[in-house]
N, C-alpha and C. Protein backbone atom coordinates (compact mmCIF):
# COMPACT_ATOMS: atom_id res chain seq x y z
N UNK A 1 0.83 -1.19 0.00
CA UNK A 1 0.00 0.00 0.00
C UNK A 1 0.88 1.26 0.00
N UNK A 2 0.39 2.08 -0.63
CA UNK A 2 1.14 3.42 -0.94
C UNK A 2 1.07 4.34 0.44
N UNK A 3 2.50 4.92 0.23
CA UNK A 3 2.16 6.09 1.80
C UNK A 3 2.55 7.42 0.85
N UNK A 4 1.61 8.24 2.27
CA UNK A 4 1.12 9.60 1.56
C UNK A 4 2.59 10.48 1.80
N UNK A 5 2.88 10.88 1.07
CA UNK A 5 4.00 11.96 1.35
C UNK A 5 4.59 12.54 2.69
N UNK A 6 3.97 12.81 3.69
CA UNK A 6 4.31 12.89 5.27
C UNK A 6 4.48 12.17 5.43
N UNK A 7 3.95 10.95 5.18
CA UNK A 7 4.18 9.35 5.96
C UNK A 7 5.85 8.81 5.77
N UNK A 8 5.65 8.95 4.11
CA UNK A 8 7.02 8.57 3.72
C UNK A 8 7.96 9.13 4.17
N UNK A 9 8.02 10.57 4.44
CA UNK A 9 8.80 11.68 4.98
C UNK A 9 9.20 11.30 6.37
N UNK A 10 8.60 10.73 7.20
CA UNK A 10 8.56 9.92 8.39
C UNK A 10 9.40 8.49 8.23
N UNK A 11 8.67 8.18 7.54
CA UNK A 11 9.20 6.64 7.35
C UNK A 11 10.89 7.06 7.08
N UNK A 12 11.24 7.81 5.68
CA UNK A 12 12.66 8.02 5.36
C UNK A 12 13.32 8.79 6.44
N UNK A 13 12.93 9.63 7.44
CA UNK A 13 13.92 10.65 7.65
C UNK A 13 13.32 10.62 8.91
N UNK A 14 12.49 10.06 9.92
CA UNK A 14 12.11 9.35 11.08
C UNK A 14 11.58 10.84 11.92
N UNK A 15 12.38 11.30 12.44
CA UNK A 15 11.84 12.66 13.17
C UNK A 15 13.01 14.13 12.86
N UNK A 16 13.06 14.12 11.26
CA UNK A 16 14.63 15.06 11.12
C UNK A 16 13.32 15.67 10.04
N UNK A 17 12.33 16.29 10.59
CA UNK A 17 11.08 16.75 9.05
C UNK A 17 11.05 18.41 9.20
N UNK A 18 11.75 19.37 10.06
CA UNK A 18 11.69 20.65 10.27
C UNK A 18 12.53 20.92 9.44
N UNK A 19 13.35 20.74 8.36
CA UNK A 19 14.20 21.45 6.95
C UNK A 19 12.99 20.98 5.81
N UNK A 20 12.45 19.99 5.85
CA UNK A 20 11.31 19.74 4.69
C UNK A 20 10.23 20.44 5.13
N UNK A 21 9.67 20.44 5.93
CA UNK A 21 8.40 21.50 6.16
C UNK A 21 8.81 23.15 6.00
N UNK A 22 9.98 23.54 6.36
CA UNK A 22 10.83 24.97 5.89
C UNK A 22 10.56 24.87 5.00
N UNK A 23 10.94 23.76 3.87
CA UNK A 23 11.39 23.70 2.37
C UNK A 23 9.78 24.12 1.58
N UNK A 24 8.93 23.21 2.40
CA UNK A 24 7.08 23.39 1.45
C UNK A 24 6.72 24.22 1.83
N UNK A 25 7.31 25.37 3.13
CA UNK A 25 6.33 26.22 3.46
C UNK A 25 6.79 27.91 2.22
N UNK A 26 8.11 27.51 2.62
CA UNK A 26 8.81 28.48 1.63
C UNK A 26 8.20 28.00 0.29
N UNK A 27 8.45 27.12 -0.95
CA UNK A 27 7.72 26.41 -1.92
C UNK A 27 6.18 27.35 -2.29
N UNK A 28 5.40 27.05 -1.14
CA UNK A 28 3.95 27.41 -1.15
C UNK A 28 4.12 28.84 -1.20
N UNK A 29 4.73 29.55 -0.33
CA UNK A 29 4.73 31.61 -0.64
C UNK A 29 5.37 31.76 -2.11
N UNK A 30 6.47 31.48 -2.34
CA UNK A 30 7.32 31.80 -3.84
C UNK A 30 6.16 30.75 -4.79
N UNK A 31 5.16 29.43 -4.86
CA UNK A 31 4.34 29.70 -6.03
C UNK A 31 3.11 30.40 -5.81
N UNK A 32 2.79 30.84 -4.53
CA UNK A 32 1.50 31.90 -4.70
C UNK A 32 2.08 32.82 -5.26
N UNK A 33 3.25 33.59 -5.13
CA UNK A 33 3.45 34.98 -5.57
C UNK A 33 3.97 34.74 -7.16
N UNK A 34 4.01 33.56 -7.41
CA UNK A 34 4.54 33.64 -9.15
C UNK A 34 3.57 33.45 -9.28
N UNK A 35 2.50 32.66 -9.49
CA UNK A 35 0.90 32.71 -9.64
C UNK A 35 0.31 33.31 -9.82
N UNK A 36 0.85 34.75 -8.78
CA UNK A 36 -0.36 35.47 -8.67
C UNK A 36 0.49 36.84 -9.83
N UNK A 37 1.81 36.97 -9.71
CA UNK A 37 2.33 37.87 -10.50
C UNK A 37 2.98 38.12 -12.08
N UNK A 38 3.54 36.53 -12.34
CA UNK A 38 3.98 36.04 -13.38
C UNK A 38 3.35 35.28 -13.94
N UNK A 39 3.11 33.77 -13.69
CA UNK A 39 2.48 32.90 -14.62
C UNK A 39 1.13 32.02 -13.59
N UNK A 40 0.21 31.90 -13.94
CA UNK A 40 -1.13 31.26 -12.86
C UNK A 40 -0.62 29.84 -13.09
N UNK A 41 -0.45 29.69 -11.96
CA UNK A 41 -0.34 27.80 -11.89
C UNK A 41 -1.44 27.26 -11.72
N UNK A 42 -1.98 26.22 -11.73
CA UNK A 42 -3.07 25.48 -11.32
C UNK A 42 -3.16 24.65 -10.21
N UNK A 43 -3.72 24.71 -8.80
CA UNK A 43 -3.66 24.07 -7.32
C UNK A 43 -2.76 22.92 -7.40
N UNK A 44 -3.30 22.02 -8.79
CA UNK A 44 -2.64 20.65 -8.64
C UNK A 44 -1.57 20.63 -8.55
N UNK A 45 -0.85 21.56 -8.98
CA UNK A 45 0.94 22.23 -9.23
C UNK A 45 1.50 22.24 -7.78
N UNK A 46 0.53 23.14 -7.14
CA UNK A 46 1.35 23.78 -6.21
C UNK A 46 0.86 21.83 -4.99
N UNK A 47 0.03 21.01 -5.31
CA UNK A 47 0.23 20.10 -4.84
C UNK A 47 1.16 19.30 -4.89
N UNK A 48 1.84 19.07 -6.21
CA UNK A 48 2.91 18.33 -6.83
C UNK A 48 4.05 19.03 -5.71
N UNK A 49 3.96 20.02 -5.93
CA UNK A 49 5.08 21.18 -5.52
C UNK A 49 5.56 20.31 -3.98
N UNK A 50 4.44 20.67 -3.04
CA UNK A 50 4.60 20.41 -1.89
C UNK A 50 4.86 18.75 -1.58
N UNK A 51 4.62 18.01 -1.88
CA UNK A 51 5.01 16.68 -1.56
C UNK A 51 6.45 16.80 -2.32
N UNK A 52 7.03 17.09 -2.95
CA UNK A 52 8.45 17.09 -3.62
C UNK A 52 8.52 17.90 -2.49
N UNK A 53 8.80 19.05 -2.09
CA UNK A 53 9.13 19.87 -0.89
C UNK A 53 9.10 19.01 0.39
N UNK A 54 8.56 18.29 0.47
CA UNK A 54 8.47 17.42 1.62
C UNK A 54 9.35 16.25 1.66
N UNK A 55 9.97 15.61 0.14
CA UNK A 55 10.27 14.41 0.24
C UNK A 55 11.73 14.62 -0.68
N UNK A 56 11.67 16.01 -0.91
CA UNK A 56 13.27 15.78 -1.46
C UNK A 56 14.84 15.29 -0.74
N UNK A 57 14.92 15.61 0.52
CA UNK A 57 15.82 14.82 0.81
C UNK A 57 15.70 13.79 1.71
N UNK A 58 14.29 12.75 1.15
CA UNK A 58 14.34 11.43 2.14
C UNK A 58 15.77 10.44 1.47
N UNK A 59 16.33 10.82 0.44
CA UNK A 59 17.27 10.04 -0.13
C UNK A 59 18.81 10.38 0.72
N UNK A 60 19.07 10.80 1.96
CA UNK A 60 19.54 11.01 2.76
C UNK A 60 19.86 9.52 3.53
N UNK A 61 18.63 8.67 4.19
CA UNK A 61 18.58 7.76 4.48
C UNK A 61 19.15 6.86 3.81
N UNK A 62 19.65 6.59 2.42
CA UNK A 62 20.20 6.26 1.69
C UNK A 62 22.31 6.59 2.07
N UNK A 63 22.07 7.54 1.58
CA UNK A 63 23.81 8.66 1.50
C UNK A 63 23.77 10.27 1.35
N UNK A 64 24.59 10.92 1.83
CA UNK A 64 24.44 12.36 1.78
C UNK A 64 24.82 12.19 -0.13
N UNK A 65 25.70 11.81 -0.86
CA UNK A 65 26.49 11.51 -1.83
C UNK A 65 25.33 11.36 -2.87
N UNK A 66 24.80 12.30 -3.58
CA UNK A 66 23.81 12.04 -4.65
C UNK A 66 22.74 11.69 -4.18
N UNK A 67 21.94 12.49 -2.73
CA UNK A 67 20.81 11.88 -2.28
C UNK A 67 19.99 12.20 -3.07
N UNK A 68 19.63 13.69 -3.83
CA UNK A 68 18.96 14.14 -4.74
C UNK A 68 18.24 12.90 -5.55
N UNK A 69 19.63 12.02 -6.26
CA UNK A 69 18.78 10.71 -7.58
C UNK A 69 18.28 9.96 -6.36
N UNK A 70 18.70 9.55 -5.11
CA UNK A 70 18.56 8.54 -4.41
C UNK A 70 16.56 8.79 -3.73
N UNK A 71 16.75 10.09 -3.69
CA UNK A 71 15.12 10.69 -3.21
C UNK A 71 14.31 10.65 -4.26
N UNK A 72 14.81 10.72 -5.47
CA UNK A 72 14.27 10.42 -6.97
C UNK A 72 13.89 8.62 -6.79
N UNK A 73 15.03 7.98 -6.94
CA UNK A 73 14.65 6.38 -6.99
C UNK A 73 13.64 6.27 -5.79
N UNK A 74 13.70 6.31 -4.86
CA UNK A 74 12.68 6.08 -3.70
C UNK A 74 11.68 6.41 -3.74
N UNK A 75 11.31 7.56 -4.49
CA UNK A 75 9.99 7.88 -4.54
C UNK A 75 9.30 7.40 -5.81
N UNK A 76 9.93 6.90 -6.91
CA UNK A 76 10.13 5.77 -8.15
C UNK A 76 9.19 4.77 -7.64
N UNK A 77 10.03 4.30 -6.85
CA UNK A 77 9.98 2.59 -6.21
C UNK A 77 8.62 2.66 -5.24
N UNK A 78 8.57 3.65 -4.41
CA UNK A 78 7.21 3.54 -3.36
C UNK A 78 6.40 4.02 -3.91
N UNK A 79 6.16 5.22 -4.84
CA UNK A 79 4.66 5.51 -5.31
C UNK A 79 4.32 6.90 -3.78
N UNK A 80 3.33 7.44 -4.20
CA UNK A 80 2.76 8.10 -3.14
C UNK A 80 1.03 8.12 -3.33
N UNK A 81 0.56 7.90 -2.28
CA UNK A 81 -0.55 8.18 -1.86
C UNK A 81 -1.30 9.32 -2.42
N UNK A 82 -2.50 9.51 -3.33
CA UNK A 82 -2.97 10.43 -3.43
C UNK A 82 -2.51 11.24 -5.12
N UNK A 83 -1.62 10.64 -5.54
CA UNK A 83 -0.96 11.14 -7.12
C UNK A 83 -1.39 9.79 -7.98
N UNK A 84 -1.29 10.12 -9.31
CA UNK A 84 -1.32 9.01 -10.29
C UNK A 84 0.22 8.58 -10.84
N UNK A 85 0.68 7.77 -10.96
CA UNK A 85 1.55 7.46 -11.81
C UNK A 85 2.63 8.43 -12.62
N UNK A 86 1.91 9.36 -13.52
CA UNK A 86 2.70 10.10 -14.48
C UNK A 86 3.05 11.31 -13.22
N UNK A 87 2.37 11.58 -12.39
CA UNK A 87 2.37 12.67 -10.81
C UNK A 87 3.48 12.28 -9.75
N UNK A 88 3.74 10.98 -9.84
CA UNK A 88 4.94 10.51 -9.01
C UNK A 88 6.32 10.66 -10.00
N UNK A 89 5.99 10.37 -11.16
CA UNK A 89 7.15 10.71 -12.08
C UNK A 89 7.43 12.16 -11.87
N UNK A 90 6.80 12.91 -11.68
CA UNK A 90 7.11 14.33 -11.87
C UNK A 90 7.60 15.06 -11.20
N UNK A 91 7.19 14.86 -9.19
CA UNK A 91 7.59 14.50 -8.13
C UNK A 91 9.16 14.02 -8.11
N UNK A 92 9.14 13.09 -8.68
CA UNK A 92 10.68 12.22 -9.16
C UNK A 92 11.58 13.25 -9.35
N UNK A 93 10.79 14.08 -10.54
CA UNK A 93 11.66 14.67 -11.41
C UNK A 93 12.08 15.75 -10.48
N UNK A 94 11.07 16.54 -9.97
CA UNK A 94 11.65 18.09 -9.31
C UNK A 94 12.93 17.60 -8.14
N UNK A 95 12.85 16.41 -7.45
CA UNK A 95 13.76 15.86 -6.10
C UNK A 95 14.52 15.87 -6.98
N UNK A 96 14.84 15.40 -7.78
CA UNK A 96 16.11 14.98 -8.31
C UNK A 96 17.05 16.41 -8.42
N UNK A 97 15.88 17.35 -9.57
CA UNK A 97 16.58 18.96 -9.86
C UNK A 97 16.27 19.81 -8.78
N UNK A 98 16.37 19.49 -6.87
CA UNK A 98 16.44 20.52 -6.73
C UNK A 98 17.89 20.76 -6.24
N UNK A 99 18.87 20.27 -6.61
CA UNK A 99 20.36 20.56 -6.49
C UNK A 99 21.51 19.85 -7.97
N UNK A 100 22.23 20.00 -7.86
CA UNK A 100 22.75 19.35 -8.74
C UNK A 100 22.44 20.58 -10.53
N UNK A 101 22.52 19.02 -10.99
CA UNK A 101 22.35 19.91 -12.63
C UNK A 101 21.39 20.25 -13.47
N UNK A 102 21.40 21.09 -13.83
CA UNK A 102 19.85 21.40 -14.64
C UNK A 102 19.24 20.57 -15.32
N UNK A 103 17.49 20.56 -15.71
CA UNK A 103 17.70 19.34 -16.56
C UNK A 103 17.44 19.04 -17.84
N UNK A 104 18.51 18.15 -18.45
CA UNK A 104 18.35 18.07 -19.56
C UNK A 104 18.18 17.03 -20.87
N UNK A 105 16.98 17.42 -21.41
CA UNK A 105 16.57 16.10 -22.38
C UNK A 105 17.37 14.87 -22.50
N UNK A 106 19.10 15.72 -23.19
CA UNK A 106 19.29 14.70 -23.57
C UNK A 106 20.41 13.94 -23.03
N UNK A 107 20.62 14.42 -21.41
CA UNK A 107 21.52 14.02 -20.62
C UNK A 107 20.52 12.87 -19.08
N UNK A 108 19.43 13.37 -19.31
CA UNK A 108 18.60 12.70 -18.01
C UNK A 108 17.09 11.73 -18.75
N UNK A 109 17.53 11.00 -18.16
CA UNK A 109 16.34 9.82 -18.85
C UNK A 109 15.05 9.64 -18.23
N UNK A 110 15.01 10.08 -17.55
CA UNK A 110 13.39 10.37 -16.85
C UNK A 110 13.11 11.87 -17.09
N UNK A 111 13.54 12.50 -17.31
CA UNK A 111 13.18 14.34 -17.78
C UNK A 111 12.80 14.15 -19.13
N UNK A 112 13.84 13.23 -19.77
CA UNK A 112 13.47 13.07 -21.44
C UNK A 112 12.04 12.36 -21.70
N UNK A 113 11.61 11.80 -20.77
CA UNK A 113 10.50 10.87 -20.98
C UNK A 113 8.96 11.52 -21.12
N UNK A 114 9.43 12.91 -20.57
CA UNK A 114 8.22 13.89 -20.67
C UNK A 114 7.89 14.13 -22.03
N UNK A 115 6.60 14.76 -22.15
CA UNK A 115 5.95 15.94 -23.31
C UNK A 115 6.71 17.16 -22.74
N UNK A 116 7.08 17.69 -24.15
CA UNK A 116 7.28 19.20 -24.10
C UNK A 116 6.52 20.45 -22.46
N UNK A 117 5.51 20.17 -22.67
CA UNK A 117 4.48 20.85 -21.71
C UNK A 117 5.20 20.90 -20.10
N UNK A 118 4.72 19.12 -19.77
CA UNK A 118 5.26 18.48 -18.92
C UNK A 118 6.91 19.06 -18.56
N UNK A 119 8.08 19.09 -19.31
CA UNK A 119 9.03 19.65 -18.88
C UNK A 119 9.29 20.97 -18.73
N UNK A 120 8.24 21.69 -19.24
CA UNK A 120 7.92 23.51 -18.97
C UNK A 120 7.57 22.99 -17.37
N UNK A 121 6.24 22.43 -16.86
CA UNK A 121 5.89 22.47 -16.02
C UNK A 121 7.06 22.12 -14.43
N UNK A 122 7.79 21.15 -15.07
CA UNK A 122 8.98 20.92 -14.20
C UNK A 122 10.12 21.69 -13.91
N UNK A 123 10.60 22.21 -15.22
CA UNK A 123 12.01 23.56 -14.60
C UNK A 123 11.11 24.29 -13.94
N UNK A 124 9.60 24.86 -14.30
CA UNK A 124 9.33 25.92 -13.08
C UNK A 124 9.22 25.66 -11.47
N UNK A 125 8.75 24.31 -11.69
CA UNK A 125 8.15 23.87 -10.06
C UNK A 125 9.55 23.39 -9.37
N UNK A 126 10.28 22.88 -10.50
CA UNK A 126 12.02 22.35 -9.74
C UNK A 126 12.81 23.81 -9.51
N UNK A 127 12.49 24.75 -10.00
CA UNK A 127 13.15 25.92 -10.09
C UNK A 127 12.57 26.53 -8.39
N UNK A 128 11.42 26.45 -8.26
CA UNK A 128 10.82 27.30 -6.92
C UNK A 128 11.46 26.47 -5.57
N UNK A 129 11.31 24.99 -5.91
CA UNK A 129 11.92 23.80 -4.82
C UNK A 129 13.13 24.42 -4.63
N UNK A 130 14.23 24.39 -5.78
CA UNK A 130 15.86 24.09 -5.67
C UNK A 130 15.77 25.80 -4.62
N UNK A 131 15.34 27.14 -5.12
CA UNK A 131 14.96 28.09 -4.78
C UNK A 131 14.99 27.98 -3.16
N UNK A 132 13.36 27.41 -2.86
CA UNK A 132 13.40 27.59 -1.54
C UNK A 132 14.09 26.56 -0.68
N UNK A 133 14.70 25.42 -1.13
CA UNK A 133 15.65 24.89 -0.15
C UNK A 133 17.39 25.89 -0.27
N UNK A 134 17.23 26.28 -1.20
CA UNK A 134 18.53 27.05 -1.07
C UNK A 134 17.78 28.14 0.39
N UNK A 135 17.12 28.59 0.28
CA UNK A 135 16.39 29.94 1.55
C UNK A 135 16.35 29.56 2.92
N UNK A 136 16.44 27.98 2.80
CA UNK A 136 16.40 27.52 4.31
C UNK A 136 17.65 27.01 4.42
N UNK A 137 19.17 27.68 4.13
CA UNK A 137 20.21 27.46 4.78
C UNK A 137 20.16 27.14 6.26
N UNK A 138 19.83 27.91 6.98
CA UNK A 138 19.62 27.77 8.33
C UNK A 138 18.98 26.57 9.17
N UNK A 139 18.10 26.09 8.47
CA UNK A 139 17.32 25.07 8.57
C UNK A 139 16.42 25.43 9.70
N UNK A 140 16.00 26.50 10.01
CA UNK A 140 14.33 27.22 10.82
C UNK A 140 13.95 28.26 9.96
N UNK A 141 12.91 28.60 10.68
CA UNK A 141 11.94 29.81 9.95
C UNK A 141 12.74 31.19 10.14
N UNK A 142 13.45 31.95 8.90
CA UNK A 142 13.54 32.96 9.01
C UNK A 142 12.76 34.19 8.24
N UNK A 143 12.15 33.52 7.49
CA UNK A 143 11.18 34.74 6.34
C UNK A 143 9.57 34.20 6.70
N UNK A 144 9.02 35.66 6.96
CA UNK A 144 7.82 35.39 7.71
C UNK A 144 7.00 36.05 6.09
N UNK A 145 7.66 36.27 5.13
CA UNK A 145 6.68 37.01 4.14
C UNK A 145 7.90 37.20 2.70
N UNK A 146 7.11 36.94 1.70
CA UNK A 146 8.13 37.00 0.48
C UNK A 146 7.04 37.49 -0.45
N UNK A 147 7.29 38.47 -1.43
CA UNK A 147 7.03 39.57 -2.39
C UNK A 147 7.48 39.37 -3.51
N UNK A 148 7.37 40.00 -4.67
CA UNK A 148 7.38 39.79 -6.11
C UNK A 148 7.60 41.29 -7.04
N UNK A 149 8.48 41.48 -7.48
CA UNK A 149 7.79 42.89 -8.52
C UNK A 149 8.26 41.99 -9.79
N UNK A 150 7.81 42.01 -10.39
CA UNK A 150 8.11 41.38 -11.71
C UNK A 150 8.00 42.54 -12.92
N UNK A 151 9.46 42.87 -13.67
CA UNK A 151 9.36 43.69 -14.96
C UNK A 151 9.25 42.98 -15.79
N UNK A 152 8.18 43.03 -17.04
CA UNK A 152 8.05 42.02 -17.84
C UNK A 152 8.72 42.44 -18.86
N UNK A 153 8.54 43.83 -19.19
CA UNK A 153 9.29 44.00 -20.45
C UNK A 153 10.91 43.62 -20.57
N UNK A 154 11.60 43.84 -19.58
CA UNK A 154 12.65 43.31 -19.62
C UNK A 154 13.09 41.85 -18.84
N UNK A 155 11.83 41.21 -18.41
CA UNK A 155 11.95 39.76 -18.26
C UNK A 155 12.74 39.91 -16.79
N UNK A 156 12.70 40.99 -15.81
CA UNK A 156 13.51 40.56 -14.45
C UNK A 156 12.87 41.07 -13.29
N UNK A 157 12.77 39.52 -12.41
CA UNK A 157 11.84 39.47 -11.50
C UNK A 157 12.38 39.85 -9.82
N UNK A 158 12.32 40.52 -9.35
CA UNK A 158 12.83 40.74 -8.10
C UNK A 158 12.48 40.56 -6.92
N UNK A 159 12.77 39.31 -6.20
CA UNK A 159 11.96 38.76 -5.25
C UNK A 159 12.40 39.15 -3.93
N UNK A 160 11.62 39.92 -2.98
CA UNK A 160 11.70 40.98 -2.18
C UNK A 160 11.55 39.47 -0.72
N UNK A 161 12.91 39.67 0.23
CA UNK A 161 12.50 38.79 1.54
C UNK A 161 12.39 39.71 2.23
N UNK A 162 10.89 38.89 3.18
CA UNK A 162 10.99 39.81 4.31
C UNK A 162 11.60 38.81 5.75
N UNK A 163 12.85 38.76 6.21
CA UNK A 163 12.54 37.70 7.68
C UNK A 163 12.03 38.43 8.48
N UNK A 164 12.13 37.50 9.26
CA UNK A 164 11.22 37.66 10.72
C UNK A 164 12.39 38.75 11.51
N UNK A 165 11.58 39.34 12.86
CA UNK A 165 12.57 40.51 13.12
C UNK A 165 14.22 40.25 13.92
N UNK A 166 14.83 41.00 13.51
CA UNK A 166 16.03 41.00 14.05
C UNK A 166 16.61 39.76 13.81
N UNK A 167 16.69 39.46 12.37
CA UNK A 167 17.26 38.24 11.53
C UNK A 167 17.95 38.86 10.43
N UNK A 168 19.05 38.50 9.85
CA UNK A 168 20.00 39.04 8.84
C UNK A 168 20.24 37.44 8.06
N UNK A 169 19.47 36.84 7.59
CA UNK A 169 19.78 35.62 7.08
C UNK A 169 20.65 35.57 6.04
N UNK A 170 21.87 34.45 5.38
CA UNK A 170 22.32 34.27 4.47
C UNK A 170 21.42 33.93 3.52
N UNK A 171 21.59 34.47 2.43
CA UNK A 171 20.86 34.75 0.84
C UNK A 171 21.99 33.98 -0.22
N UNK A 172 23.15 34.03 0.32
CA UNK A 172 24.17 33.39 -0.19
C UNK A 172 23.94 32.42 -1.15
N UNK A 173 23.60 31.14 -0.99
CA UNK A 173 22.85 30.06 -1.29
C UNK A 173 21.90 29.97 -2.29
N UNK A 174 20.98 30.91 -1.36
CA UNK A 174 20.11 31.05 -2.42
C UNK A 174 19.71 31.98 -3.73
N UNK A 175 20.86 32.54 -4.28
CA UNK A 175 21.38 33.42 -4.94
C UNK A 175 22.38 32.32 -6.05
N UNK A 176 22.57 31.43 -5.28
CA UNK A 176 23.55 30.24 -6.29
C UNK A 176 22.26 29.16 -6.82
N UNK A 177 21.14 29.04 -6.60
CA UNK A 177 20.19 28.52 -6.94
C UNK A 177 19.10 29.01 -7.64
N UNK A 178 19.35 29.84 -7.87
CA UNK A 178 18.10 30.62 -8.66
C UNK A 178 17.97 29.81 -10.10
N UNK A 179 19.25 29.83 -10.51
CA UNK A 179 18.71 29.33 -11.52
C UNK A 179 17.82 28.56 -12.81
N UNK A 180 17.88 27.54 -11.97
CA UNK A 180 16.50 27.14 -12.23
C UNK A 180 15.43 27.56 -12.69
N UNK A 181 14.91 28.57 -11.50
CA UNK A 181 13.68 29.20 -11.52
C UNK A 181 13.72 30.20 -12.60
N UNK A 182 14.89 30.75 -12.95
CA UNK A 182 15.05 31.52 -14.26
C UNK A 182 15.08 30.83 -15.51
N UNK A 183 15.39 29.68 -15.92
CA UNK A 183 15.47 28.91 -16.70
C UNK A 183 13.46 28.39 -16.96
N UNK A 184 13.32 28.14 -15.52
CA UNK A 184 11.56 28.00 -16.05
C UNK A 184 10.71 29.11 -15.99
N UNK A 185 11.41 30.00 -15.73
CA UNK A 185 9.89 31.50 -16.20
C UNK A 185 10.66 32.31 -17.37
N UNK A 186 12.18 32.39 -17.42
CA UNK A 186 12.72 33.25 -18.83
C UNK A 186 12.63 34.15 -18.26
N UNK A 187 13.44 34.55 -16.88
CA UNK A 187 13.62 35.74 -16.88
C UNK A 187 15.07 35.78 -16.44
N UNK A 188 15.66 36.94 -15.61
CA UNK A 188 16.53 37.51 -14.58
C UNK A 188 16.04 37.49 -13.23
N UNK A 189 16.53 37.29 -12.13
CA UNK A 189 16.17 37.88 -10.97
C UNK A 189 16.89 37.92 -9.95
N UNK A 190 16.61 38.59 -9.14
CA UNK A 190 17.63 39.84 -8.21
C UNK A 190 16.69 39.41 -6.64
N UNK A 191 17.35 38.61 -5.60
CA UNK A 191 16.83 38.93 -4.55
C UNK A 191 17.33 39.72 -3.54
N UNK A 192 16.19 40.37 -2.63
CA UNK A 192 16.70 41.68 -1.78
C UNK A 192 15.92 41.08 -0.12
N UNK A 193 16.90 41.24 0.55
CA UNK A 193 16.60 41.19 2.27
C UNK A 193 15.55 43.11 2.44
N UNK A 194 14.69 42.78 2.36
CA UNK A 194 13.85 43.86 3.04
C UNK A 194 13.44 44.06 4.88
């Protein structure tokens, strides 16, 4: 029988789940505010979103050493509760890209296996993941609120943090991860500690 994404998150990583719940809570603010400013996702997205946010590094339990594919195969092999088939593949796909290398057709064999559509839909949602686990360096809550100005004409999006008070968090990180997320919306972007 299939377990639901928390479960598994439990099962793989036993009581170590406060960097994955950081990871979906951050996830969930950065795709409301692209949603709501850049491109409308559809709920089911930001569902996909959050169980990958939750289960990207159960491949830990495995090895620190390429846990990324290892949280990919595991979630392959168990299935999750509540997705179909082509939904666990996809899941697959964002764990895998949210560190490591971008992805590409004709270097990754489960990314290649998509429709065109399907791999639009993945650099964006692997782009917001790789994103907000880069934001939880710290591994607790430091941003109580995150913002958007998006210039379209020149394609660069500037994503405004707010932390919580009397916090100076490293951005470091997550400034080396953006990429992604630029690669799936086509833009630039610039983040700022507000």
């Amino acid at each position: 029988m299939k377990l639901t994404a928390e479960k598994l998150l439990i099962k793989y990583l036993k009581n170590d789940s406060t960097h994955a719940n950081e990871v979906a809570r951050l996830s969930k603010m950065l795709f409301e505010v692209i949603s709501a400013n850049i491109k409308e996702m559809p709920l089911r997205e930001l569902e996909i979103l959050q169980a990958a946010a939750l289960l990207h590094d159960i491949g830990y339990s495995v090895g620190a050493k390429s846990h990324n594919k290892h949280s990919r195969d595991i979630i392959l092999n168990e299935g999750i509760q509540g997705f179909a088939d082509e939904e666990v593949k996809i899941i697959a796909c964002l764990v895998r890209f949210h560190r490591g290398s971008l992805p590409d057709k004709n270097r990754h064999e489960l990314y290649a296996s998509f429709q065109k559509t399907d791999r639009k839909i993945i650099k964006r949602l692997a782009g917001i993941l790789r994103l907000a686990d880069g934001l939880d360096v710290e591994h607790k809550t430091v941003y109580e609120k995150i913002e958007l100005e998006f210039d379209e004409v020149n394609r660069v999006l500037n994503i405004i943090l707010h932390p919580i008070q009397n916090c100076i968090p490293d951005i470091s990180k997550a400034i080396r991860k953006r990429d992604l997320l630029e690669l799936g919306f086509k833009c630039q972007s610039v983040l700022y500690l507000k």
